[in-house]
N, C-alpha and C. Protein backbone atom coordinates (compact mmCIF):
# COMPACT_ATOMS: atom_id res chain seq x y z
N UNK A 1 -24.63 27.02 -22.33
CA UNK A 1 -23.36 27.37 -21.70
C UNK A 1 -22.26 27.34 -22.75
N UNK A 2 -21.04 28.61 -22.60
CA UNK A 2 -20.50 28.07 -23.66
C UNK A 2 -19.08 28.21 -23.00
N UNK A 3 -18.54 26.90 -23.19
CA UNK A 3 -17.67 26.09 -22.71
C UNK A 3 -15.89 26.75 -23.15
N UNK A 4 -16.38 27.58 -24.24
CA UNK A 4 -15.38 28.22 -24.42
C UNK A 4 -14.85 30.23 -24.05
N UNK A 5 -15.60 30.56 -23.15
CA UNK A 5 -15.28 31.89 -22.14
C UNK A 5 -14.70 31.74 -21.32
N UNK A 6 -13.49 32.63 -21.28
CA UNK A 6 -12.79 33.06 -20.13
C UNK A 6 -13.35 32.84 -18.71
N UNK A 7 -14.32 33.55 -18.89
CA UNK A 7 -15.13 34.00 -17.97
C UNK A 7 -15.68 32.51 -16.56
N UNK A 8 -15.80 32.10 -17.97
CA UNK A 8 -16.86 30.20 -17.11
C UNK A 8 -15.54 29.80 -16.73
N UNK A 9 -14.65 29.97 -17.25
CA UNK A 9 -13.63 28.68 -16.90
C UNK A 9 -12.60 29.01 -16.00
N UNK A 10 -12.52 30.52 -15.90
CA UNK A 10 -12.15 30.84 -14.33
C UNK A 10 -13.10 30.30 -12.95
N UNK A 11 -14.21 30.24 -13.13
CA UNK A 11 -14.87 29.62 -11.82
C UNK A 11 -14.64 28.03 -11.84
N UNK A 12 -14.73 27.52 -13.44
CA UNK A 12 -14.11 25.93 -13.47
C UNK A 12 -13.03 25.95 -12.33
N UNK A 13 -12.08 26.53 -12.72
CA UNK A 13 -10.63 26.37 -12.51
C UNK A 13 -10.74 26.43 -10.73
N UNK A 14 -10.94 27.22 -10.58
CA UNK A 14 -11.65 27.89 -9.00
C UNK A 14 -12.14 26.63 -8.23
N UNK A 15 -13.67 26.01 -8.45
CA UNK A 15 -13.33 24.82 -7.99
C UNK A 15 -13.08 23.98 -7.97
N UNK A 16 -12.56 23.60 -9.00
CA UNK A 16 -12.02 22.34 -9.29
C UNK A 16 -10.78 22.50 -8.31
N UNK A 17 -9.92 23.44 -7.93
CA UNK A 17 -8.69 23.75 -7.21
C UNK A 17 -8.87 23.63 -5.72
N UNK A 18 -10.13 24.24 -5.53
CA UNK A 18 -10.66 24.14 -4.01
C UNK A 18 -11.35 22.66 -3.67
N UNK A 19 -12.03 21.76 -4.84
CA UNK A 19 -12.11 20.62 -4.68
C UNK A 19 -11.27 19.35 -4.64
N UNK A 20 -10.25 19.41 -5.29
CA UNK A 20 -9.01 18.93 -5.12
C UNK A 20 -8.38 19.32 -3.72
N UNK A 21 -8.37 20.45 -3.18
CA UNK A 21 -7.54 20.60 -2.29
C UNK A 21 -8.21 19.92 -1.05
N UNK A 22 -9.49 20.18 -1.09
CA UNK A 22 -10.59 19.76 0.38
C UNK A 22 -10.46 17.69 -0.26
N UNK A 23 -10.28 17.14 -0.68
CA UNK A 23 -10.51 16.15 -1.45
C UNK A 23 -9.13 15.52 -0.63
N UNK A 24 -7.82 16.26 -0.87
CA UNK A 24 -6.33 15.77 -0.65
C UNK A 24 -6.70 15.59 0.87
N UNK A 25 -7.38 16.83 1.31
CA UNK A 25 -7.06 16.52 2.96
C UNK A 25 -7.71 15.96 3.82
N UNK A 26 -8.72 15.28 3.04
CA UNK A 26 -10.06 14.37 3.53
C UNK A 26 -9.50 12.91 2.98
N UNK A 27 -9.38 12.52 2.29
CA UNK A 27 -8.48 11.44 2.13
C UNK A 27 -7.19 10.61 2.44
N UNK A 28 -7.05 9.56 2.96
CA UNK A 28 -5.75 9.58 3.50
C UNK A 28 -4.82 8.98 2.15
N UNK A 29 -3.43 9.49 1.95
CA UNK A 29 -2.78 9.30 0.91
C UNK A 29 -1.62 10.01 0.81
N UNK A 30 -1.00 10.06 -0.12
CA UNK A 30 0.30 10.84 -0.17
C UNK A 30 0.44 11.65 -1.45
N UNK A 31 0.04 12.98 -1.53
CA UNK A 31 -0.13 13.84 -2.51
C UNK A 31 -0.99 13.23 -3.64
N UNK A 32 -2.23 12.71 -3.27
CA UNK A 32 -2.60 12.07 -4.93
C UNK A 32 -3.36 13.58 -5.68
N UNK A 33 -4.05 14.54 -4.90
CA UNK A 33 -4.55 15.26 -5.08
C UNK A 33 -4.29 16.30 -5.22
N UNK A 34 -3.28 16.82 -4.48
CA UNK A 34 -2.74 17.74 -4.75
C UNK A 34 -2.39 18.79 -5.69
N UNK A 35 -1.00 17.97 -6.64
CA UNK A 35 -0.35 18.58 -8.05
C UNK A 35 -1.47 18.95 -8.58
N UNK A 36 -3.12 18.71 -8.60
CA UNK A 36 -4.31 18.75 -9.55
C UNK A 36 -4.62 20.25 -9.11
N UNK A 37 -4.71 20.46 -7.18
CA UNK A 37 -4.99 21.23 -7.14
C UNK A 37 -4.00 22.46 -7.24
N UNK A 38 -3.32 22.32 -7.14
CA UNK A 38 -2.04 22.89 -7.27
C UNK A 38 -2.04 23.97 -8.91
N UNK A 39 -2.27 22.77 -9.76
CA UNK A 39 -2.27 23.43 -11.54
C UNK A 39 -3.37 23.79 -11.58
N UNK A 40 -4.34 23.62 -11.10
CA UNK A 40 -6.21 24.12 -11.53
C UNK A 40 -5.90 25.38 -10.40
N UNK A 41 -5.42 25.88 -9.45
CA UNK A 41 -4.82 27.12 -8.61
C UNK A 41 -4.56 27.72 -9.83
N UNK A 42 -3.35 27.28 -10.30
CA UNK A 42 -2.20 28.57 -11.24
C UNK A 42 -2.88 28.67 -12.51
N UNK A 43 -4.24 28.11 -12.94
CA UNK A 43 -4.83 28.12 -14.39
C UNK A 43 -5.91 28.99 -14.03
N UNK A 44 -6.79 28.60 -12.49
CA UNK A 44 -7.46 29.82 -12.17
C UNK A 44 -6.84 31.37 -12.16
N UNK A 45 -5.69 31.30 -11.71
CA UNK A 45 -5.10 32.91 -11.44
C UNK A 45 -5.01 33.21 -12.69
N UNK A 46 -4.37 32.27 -13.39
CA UNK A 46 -3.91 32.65 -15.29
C UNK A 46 -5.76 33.39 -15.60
N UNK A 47 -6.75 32.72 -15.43
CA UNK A 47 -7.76 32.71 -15.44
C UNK A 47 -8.32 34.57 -15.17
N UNK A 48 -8.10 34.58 -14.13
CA UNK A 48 -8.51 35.92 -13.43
C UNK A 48 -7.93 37.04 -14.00
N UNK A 49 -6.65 36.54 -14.80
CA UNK A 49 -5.31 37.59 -15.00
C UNK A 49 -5.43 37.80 -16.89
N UNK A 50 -6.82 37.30 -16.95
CA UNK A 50 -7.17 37.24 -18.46
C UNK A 50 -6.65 36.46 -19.37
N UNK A 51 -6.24 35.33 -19.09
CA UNK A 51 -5.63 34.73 -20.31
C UNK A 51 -6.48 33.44 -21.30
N UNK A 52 -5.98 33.39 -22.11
CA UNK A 52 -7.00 32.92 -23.20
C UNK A 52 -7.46 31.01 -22.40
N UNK A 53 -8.27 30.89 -22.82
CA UNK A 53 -8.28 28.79 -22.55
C UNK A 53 -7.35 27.96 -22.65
N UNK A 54 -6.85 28.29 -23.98
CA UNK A 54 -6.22 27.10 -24.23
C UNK A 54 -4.23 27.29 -23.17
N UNK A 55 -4.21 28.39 -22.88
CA UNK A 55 -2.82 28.86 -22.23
C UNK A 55 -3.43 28.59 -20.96
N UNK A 56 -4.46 28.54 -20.34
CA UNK A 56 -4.88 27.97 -19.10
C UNK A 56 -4.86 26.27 -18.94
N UNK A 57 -5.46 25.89 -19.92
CA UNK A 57 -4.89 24.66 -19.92
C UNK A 57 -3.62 24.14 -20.33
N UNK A 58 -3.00 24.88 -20.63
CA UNK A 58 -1.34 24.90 -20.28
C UNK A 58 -0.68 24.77 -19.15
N UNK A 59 -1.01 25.99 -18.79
CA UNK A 59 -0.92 26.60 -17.47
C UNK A 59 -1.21 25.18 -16.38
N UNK A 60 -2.08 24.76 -16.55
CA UNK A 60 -2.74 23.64 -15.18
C UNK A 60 -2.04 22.17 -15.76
N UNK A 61 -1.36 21.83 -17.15
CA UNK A 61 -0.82 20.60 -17.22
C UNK A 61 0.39 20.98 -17.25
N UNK A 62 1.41 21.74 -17.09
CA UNK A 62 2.54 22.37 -16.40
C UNK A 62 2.62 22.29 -15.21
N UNK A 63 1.65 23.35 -14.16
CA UNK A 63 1.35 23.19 -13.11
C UNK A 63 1.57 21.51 -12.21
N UNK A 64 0.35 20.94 -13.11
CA UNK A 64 0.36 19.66 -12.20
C UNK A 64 1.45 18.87 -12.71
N UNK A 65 2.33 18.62 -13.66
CA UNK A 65 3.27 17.77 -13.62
C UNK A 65 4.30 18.06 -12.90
N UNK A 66 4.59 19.72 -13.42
CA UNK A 66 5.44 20.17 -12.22
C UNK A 66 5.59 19.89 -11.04
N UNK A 67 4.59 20.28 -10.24
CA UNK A 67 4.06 19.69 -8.70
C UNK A 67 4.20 18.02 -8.24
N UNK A 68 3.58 17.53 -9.23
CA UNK A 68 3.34 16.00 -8.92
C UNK A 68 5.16 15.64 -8.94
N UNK A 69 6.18 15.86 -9.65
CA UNK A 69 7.36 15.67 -9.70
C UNK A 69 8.04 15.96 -8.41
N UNK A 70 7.98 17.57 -8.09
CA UNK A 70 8.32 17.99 -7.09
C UNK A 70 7.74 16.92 -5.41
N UNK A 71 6.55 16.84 -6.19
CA UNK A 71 6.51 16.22 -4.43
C UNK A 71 6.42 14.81 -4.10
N UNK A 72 6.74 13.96 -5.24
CA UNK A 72 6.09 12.63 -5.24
C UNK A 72 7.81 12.27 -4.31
N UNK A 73 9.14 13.12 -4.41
CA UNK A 73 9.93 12.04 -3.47
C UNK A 73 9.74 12.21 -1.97
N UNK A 74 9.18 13.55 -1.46
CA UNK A 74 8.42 14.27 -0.06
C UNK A 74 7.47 13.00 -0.09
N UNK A 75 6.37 12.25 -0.86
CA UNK A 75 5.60 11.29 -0.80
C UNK A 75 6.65 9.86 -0.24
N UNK A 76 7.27 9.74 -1.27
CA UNK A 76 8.13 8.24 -0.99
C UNK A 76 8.51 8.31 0.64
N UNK A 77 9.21 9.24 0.73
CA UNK A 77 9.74 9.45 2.21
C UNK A 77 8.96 8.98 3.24
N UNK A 78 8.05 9.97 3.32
CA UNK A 78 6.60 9.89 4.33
C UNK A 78 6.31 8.46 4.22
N UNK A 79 5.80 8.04 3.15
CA UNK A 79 5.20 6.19 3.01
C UNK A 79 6.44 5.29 3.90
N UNK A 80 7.44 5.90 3.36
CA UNK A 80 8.64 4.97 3.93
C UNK A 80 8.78 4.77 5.36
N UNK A 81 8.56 6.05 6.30
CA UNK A 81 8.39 6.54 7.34
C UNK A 81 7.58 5.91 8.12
N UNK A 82 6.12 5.92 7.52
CA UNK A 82 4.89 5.44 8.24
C UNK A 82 4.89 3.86 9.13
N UNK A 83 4.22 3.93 9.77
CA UNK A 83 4.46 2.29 9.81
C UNK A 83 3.27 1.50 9.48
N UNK A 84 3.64 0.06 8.77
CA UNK A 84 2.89 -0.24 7.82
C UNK A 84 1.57 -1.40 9.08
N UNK A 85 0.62 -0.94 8.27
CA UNK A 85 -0.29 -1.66 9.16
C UNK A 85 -0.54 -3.14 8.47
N UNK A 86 -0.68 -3.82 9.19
CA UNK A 86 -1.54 -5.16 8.69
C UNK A 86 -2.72 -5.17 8.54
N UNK A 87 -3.05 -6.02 7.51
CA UNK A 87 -4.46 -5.91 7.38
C UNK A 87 -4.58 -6.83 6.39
N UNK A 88 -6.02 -7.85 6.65
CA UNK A 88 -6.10 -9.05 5.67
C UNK A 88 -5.09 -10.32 6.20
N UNK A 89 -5.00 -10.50 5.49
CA UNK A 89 -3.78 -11.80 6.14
C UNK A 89 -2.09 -11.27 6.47
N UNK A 90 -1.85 -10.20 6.37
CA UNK A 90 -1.01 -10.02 6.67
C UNK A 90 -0.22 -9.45 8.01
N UNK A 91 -1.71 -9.59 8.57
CA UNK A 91 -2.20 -9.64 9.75
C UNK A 91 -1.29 -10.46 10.78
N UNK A 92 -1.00 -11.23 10.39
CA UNK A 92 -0.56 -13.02 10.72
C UNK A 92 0.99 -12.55 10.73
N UNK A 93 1.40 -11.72 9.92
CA UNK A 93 3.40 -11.74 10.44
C UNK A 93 3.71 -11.34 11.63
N UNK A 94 4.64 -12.03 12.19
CA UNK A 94 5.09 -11.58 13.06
C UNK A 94 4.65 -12.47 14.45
N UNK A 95 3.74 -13.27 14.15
CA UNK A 95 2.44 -13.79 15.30
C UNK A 95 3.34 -15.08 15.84
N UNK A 96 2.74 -15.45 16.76
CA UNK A 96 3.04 -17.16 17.10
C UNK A 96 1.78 -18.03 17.06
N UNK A 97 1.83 -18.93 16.40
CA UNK A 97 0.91 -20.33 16.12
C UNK A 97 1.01 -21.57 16.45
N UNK A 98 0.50 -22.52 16.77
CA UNK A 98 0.65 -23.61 17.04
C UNK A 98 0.42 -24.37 16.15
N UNK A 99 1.52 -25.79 15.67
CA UNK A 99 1.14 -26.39 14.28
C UNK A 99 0.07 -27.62 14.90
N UNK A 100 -0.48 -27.98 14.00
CA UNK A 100 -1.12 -29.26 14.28
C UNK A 100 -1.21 -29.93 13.88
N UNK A 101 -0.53 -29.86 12.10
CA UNK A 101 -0.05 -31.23 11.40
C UNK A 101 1.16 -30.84 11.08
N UNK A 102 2.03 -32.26 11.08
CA UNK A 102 3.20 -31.78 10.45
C UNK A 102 3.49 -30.75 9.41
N UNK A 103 5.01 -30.08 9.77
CA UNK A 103 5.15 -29.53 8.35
C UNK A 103 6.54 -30.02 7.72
N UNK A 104 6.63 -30.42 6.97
CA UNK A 104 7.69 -31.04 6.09
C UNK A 104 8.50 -29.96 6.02
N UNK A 105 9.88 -30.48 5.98
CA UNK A 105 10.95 -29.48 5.51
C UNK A 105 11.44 -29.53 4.11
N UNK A 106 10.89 -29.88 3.18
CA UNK A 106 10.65 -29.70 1.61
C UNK A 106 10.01 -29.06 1.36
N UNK A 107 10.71 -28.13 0.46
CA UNK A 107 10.20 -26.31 -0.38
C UNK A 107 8.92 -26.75 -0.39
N UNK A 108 7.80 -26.38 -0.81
CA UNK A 108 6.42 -26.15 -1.25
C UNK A 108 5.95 -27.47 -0.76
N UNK A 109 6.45 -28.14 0.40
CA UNK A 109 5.47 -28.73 0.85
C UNK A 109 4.50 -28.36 1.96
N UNK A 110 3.63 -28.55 2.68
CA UNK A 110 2.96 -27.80 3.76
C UNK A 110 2.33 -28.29 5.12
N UNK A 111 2.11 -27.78 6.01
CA UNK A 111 1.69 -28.45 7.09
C UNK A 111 0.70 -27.62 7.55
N UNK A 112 -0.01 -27.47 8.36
CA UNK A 112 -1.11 -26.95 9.21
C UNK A 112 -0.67 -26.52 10.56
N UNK A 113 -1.26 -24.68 10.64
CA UNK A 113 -1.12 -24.29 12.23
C UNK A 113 -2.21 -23.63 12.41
N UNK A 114 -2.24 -23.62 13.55
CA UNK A 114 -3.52 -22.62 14.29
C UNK A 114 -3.47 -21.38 14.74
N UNK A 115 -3.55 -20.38 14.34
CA UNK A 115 -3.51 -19.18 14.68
C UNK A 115 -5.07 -18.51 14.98
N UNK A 116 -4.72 -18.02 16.75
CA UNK A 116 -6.16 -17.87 17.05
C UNK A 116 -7.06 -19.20 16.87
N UNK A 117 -8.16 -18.91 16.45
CA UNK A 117 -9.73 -19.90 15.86
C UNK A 117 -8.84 -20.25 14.52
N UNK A 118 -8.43 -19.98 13.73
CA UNK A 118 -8.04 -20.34 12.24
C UNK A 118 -7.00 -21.28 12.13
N UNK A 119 -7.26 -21.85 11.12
CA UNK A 119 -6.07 -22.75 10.64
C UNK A 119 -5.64 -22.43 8.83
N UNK A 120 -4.30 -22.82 9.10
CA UNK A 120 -3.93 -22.07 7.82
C UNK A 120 -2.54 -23.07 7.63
N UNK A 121 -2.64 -23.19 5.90
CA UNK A 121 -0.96 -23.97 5.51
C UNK A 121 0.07 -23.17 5.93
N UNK A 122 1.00 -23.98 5.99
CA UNK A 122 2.08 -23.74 6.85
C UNK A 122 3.30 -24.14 5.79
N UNK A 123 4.30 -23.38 5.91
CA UNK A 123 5.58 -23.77 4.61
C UNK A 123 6.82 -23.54 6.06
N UNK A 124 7.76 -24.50 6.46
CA UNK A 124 9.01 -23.74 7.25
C UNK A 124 9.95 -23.18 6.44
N UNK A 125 9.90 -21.84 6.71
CA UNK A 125 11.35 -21.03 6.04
C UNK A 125 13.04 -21.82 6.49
N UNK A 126 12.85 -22.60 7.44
CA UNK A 126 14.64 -22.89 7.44
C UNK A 126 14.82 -24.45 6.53
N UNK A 127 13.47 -25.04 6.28
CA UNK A 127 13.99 -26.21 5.65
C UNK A 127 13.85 -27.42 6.38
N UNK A 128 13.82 -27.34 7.69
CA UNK A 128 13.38 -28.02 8.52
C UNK A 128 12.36 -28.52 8.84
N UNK A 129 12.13 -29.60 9.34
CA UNK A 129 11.15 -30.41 9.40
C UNK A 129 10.53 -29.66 10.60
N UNK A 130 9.03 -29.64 10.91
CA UNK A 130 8.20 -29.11 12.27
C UNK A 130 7.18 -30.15 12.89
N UNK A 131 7.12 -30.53 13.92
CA UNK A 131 6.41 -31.61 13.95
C UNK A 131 5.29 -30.78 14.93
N UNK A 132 4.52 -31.58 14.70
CA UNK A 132 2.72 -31.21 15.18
C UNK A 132 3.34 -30.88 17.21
N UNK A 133 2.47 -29.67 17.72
CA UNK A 133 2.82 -29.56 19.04
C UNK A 133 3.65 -28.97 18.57
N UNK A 134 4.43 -27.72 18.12
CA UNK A 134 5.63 -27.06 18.01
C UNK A 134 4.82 -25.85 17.85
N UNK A 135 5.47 -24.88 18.82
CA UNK A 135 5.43 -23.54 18.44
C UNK A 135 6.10 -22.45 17.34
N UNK A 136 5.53 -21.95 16.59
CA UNK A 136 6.07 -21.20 15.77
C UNK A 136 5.60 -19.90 15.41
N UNK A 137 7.05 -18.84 14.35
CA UNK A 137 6.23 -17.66 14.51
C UNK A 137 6.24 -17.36 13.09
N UNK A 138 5.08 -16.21 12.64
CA UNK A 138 4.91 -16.46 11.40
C UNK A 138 6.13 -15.20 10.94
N UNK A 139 6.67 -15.37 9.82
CA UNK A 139 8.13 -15.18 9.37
C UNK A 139 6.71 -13.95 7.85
N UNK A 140 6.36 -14.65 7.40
CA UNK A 140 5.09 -13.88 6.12
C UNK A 140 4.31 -14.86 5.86
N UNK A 141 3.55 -13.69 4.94
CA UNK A 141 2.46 -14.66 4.15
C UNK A 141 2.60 -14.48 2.36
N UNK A 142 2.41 -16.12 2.25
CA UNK A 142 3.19 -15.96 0.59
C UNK A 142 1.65 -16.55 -0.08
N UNK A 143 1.41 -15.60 -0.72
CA UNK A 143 -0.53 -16.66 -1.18
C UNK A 143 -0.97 -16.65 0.00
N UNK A 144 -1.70 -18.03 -0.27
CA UNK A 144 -2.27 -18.51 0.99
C UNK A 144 -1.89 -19.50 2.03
N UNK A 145 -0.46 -19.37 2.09
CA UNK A 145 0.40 -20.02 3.17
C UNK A 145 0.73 -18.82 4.01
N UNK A 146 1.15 -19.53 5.40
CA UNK A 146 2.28 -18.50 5.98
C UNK A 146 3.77 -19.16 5.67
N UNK A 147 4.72 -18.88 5.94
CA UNK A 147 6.20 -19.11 6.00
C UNK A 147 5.82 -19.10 7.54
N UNK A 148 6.47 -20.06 8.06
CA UNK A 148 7.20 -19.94 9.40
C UNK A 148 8.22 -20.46 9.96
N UNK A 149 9.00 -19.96 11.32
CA UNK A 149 10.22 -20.44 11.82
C UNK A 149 9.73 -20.93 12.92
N UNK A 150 10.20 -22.20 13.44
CA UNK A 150 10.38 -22.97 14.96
C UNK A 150 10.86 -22.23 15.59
N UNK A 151 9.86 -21.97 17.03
CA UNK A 151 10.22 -21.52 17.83
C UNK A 151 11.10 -22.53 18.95
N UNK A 152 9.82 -23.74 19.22
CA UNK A 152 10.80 -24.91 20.12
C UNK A 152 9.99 -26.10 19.23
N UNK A 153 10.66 -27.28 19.60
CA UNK A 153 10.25 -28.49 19.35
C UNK A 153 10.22 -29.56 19.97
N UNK A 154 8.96 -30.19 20.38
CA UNK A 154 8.89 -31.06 21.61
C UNK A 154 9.60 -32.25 21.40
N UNK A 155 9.69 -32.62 20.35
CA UNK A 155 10.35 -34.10 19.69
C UNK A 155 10.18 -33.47 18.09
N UNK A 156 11.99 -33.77 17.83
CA UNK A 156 12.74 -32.92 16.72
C UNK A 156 12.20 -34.29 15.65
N UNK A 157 11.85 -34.26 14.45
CA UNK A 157 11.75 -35.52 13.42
C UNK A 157 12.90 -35.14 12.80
N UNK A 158 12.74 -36.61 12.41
CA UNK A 158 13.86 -37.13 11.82
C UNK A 158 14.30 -36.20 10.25
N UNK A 159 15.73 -35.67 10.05
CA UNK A 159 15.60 -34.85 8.85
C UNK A 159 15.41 -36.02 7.54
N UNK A 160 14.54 -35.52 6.66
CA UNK A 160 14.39 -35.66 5.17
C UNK A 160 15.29 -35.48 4.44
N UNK A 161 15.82 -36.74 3.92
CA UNK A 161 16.51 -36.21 2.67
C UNK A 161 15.83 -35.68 1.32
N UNK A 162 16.52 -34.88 0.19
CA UNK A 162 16.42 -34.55 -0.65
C UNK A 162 16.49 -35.75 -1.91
């Protein structure tokens, strides 16, 4: 095969353009595929329209930067738009838990809640002390803590000084 004919590298171009494109719309994502198929399009036509290799591969790294520029803020938008799913532990924002060991109201100290079957460290975002039997909701997940805020408190403990 010889890697350097017109000829071969118009059908390159060809599918590589149609594989990229079936690739973008089978995948879920935001233009990753595209600009590729987009420049391997305009290097095939360069292709068909006789032009030498190396101006085809011009042609297709023009093409795709071009493209990828043009559409990556149409991308930002859309992502921005979407709504973001949970998944993994992040699963857990937004939730309500029940603590079951204290949680100290000192930064990076931690307490224990139950969410669902699981138990997981516990950090309170206001600073406040949480005492075991308190409902709370999870605020995020930082590592492998959640942050959370008191919802109620059956018996308030006593605040900690610094």
């Amino acid at each position: 095969m010889d890697f350097s004919s017109p000829e071969l590298w118009r059908w390159i171009w060809l599918v590589f353009a149609v594989g990229a494109a079936v690739g973008e719309m089978s995948i879920a994502g935001s233009f990753f595929l595209a600009p590729f198929a987009i420049g391997a399009a305009a290097a095939a036509a360069s292709a068909f329209l006789g032009a030498s290799v190396a101006v085809e591969w011009i042609i297709f790294l023009v093409g795709s930067i071009a493209s990828f520029a043009a559409l990556r803020p149409l991308a930002r938008r859309l992502d921005a738009a979407s709504p973001q799913s949970n998944v993994g532990a992040q699963r857990w924002s937004g939730r309500q838990g029940l603590v079951v060991r204290d949680i100290p109201g000192l930064p990076g100290e931690t307490g224990m809640i139950r969410l669902d079957r699981e138990e997981w460290r516990a950090e309170s975002l206001t600073g406040q002390p949480i005492r075991a039997g308190s409902t709370v909701l999870v605020s995020r997940v930082d590592g492998t803590r959640l942050v959370v805020i008191p919802l109620d408190e059956p018996d308030a403990l006593p605040s900690q000084g610094v």
